[in-house]
N, C-alpha and C. Protein backbone atom coordinates (compact mmCIF):
# COMPACT_ATOMS: atom_id res chain seq x y z
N UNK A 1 -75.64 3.80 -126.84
CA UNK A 1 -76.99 3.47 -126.41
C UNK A 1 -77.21 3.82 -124.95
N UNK A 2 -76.22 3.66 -123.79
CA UNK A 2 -76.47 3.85 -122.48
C UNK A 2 -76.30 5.29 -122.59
N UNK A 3 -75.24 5.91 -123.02
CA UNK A 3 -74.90 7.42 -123.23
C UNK A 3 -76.69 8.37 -123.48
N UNK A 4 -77.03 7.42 -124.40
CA UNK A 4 -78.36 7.86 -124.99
C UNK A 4 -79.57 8.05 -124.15
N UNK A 5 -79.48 6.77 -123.38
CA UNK A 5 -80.58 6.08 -121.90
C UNK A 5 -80.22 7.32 -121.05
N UNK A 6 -79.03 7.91 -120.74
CA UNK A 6 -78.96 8.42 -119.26
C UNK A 6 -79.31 10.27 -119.86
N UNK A 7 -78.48 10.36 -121.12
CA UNK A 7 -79.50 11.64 -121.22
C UNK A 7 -80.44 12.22 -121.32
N UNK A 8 -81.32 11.18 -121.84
CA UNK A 8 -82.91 11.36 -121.88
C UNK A 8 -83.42 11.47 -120.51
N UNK A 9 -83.12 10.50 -119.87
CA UNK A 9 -83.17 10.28 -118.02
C UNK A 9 -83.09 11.56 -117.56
N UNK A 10 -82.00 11.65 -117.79
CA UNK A 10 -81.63 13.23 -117.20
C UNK A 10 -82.69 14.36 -117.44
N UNK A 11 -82.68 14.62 -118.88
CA UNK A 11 -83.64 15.87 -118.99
C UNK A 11 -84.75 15.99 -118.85
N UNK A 12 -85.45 14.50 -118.72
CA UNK A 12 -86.64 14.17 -118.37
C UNK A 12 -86.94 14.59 -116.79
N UNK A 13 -85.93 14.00 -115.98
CA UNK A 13 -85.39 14.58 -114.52
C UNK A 13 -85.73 15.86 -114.62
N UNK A 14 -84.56 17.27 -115.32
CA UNK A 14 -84.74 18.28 -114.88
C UNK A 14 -86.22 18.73 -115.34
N UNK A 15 -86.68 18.09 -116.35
CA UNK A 15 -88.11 18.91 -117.03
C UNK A 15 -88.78 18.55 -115.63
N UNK A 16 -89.07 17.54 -114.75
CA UNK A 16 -89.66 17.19 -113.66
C UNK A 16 -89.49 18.37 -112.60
N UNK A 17 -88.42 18.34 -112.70
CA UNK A 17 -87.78 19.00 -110.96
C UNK A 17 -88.37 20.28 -111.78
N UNK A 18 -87.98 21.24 -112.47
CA UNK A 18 -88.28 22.42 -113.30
C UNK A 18 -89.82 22.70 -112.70
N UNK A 19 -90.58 21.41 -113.75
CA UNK A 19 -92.07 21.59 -113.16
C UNK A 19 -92.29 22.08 -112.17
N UNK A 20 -92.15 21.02 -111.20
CA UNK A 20 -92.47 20.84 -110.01
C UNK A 20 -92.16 21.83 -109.19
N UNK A 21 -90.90 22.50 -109.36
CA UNK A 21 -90.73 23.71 -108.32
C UNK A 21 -91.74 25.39 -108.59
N UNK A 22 -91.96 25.00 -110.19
CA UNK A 22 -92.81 26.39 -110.73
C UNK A 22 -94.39 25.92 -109.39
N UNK A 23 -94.90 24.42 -110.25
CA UNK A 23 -96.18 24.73 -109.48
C UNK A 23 -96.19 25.28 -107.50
N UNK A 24 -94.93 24.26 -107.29
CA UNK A 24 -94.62 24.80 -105.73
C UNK A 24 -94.85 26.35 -105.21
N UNK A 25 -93.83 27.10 -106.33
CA UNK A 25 -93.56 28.24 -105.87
C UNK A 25 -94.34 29.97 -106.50
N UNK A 26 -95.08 29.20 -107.45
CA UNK A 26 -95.95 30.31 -108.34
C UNK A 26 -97.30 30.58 -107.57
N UNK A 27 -97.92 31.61 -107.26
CA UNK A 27 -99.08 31.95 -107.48
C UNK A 27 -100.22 31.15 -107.82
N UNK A 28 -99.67 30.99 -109.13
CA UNK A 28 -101.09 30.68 -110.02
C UNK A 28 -100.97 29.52 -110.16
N UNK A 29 -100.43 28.60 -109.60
CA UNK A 29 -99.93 27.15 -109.85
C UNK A 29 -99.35 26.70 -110.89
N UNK A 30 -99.36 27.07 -112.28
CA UNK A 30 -99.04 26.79 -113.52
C UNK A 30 -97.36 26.03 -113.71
N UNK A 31 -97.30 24.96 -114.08
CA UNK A 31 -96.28 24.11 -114.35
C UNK A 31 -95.89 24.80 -115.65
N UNK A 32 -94.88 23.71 -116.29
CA UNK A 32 -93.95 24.36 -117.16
C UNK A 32 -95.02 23.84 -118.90
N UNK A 33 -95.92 22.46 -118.28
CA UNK A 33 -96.62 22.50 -119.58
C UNK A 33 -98.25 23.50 -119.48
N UNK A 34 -98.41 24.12 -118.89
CA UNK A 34 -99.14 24.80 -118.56
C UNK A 34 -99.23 26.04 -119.04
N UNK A 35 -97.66 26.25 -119.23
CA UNK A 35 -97.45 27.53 -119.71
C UNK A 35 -96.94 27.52 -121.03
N UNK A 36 -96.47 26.29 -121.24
CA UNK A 36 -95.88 26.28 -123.03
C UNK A 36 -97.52 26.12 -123.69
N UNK A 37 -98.36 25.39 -123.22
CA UNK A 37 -99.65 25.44 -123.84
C UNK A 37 -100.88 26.55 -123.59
N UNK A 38 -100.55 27.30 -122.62
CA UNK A 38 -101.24 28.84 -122.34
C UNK A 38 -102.23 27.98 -121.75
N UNK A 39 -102.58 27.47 -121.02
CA UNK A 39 -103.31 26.82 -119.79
C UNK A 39 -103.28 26.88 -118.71
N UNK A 40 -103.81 27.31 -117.66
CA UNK A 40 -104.52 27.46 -116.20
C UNK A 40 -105.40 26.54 -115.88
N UNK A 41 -105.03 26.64 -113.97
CA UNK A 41 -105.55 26.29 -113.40
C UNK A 41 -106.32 26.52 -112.68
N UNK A 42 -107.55 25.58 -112.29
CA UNK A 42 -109.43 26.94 -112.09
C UNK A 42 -109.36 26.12 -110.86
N UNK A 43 -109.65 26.69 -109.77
CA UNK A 43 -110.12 25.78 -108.32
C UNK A 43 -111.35 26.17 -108.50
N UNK A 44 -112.57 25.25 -108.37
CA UNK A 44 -113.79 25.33 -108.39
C UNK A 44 -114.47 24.05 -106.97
N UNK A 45 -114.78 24.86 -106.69
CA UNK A 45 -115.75 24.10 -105.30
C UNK A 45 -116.80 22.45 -105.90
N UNK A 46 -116.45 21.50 -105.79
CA UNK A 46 -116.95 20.61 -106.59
C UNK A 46 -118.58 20.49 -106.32
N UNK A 47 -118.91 20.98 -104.71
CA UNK A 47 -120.28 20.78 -104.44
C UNK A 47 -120.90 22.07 -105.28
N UNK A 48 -120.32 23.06 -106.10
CA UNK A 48 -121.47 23.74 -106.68
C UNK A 48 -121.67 24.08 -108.29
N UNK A 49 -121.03 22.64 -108.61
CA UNK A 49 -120.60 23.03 -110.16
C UNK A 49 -121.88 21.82 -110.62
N UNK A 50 -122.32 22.78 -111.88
CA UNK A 50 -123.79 21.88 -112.18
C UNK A 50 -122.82 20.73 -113.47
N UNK A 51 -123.65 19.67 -112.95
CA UNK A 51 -122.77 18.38 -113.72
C UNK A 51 -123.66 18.71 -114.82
N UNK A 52 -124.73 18.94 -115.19
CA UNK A 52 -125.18 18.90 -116.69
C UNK A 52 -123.73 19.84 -117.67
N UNK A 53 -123.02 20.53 -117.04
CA UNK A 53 -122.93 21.10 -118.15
C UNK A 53 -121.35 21.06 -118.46
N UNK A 54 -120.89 19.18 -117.75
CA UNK A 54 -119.45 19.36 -117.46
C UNK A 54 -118.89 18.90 -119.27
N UNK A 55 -120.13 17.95 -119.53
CA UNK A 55 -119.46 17.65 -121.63
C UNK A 55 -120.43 18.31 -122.45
């Protein structure tokens, strides 16, 4: 059961650190679920985005 606790810990850890260094060090910002789900990230200026048409 602890054997069980610390490996999950763990890979949960590296999936973190993994992340975290892609968005750091990429371009395009894209993390590691970003890219298993083919998703990007849009910087958009918040003062010029029309709210009617955010739903």
């Amino acid at each position: 059961m602890v054997l069980r606790v610390f490996i999950v810990s763990l890979t949960i850890g590296i999936v973190a650190i993994i992340s975290f260094f892609m968005v750091v060090f990429r371009q395009d910002k894209r993390s590691l679920h970003d890219s298993i789900a083919a998703t990007y990230v849009k910087r958009v200026d918040p003062t010029k985005v029309d709210s009617s048409k955010l739903i």
